[in-house]
N, C-alpha and C. Protein backbone atom coordinates (compact mmCIF):
# COMPACT_ATOMS: atom_id res chain seq x y z
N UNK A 1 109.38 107.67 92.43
CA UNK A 1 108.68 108.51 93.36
C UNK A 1 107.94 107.62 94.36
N UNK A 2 108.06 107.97 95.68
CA UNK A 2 107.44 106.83 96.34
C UNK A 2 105.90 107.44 96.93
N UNK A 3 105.05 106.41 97.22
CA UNK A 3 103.57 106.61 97.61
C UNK A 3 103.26 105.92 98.71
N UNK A 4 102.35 106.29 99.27
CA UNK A 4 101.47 105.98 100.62
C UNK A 4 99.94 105.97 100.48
N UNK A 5 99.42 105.03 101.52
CA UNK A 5 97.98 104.94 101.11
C UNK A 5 97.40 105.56 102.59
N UNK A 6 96.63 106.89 102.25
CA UNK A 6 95.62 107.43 103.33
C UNK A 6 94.05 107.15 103.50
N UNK A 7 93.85 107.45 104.07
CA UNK A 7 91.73 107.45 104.64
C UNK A 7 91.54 108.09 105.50
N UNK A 8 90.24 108.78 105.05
CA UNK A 8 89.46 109.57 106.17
C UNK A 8 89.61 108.64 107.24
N UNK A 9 90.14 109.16 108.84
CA UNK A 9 89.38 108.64 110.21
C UNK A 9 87.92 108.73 110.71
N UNK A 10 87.90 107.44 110.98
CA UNK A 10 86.34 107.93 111.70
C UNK A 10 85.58 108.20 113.12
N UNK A 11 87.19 108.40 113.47
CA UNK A 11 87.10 108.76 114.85
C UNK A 11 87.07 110.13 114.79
N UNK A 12 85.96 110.94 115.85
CA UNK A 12 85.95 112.65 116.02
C UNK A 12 87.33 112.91 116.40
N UNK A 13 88.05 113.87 115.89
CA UNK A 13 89.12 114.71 116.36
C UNK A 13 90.26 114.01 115.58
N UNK A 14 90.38 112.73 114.82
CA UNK A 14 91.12 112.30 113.88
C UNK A 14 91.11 112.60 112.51
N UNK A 15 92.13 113.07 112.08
CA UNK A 15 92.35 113.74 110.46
C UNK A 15 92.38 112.43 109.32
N UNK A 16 92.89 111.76 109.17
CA UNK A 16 93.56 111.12 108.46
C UNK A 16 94.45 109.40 108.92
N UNK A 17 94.24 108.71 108.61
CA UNK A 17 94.95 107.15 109.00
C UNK A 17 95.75 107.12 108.07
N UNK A 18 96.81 106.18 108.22
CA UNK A 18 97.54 105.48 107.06
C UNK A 18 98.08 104.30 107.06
N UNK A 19 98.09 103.74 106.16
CA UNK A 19 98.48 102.70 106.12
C UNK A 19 99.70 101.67 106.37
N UNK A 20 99.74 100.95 107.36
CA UNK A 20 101.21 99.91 108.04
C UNK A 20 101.61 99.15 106.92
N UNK A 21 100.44 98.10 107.39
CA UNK A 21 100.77 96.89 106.51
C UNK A 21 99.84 95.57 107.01
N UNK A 22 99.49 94.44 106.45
CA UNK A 22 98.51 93.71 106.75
C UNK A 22 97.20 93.71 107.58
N UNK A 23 96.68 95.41 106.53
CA UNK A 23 95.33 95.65 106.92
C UNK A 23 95.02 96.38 108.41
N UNK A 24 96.77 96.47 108.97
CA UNK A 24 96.78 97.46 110.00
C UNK A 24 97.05 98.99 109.73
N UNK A 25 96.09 100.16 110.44
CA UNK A 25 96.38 101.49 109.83
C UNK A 25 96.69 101.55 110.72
N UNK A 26 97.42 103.10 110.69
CA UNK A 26 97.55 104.42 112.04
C UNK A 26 97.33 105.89 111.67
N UNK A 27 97.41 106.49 112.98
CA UNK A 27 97.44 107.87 112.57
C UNK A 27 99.10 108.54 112.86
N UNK A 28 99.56 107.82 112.71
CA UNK A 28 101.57 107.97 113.28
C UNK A 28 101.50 108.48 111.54
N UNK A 29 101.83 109.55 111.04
CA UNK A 29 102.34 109.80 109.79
C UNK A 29 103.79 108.89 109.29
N UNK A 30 104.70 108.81 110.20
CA UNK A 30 106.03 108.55 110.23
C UNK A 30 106.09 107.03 110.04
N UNK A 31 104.98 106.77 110.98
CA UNK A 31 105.21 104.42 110.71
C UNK A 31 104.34 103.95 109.43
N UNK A 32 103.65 104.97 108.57
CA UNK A 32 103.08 104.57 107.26
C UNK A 32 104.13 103.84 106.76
N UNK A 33 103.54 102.92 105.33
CA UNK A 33 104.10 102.24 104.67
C UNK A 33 104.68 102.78 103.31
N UNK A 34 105.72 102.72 103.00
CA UNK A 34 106.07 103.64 101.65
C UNK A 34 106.29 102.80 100.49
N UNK A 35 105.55 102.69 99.23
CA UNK A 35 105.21 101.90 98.09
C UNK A 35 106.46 102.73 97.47
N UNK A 36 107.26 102.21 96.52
CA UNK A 36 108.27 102.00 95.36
C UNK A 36 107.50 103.03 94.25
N UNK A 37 105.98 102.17 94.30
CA UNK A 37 105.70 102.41 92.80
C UNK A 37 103.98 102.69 92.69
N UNK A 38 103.19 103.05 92.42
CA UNK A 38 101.56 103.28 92.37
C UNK A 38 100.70 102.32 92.33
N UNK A 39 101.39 101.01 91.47
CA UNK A 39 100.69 100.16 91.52
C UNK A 39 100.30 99.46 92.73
N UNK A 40 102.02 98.84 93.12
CA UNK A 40 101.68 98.20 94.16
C UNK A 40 100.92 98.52 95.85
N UNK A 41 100.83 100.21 95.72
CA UNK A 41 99.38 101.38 96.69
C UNK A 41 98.13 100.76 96.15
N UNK A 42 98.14 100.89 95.51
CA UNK A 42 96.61 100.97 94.11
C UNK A 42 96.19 99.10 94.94
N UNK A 43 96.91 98.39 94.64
CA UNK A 43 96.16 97.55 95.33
C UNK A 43 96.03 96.96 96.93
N UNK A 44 96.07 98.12 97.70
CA UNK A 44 95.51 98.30 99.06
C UNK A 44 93.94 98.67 98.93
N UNK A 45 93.80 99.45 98.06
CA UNK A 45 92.90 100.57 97.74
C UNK A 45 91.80 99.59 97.26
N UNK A 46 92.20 98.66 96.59
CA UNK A 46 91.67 97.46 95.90
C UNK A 46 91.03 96.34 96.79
N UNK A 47 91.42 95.97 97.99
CA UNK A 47 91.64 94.98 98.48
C UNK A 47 90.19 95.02 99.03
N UNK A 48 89.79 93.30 99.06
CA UNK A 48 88.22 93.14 99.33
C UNK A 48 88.47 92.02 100.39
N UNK A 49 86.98 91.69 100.63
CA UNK A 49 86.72 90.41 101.52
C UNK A 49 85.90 90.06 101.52
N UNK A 50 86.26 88.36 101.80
CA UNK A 50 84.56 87.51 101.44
C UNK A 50 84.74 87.19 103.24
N UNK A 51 83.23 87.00 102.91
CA UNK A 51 82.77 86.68 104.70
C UNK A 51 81.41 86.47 104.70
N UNK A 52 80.98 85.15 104.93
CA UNK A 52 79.75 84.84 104.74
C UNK A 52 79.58 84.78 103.60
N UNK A 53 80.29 84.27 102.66
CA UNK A 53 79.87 84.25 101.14
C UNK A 53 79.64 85.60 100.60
N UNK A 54 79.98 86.73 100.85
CA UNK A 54 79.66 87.70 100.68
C UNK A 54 81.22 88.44 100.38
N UNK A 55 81.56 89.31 99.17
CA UNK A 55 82.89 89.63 99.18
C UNK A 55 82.40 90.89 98.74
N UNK A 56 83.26 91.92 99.71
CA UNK A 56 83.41 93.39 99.83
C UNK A 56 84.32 94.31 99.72
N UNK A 57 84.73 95.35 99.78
CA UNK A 57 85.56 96.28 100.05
C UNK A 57 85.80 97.27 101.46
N UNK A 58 86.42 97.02 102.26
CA UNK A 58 85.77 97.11 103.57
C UNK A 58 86.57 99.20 103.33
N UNK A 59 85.36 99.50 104.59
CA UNK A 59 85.37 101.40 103.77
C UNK A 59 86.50 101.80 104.07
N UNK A 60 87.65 101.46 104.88
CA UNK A 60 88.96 102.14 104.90
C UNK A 60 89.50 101.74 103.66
N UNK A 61 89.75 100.76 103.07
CA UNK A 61 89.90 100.57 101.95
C UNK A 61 89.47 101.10 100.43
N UNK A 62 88.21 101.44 100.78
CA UNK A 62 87.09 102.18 99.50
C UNK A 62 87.37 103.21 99.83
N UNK A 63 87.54 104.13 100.45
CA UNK A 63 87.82 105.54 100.99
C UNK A 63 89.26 105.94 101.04
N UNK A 64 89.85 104.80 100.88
CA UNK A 64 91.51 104.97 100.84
C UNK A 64 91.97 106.16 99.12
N UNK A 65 93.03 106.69 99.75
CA UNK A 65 93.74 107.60 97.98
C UNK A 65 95.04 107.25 98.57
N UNK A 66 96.01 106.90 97.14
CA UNK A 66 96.75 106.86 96.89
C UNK A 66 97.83 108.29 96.64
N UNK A 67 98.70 108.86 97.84
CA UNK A 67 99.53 110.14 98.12
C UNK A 67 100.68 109.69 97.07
N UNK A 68 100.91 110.57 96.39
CA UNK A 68 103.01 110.42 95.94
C UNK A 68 103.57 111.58 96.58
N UNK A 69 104.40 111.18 97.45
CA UNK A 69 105.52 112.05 98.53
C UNK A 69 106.24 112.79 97.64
């Protein structure tokens, strides 16, 4: 079953982003990225960053869910 990773937009009048690929989203439903399997979604959803010595989860990421099509 294949999956996709979404997030709230935080732009007014935007529904929904999704996910490309190397931390690039869109709101194109059609150019999302389509995962094989849950896991390998699950760690988009996961994905952090250090910056300034400081390592986070940046909020498209924390706000991200994992769809199965």
């Amino acid at each position: 079953m294949p999956f996709h990773v979404k997030t709230p937009s935080i732009l007014p009048g935007e529904r929904d982003v999704y996910y490309v690929e190397d931390n690039r989203w869109t709101t194109n439903f059609d150019d999302r990225k389509v995962f094989e399997n849950e896991t390998d979604a699950n760690t988009i959803t996961a994905n952090t960053v250090t910056k300034n010595g400081v390592t986070y989860t940046p909020a498209k990421n924390a706000n991200a869910t994992v769809v199965s099509e």
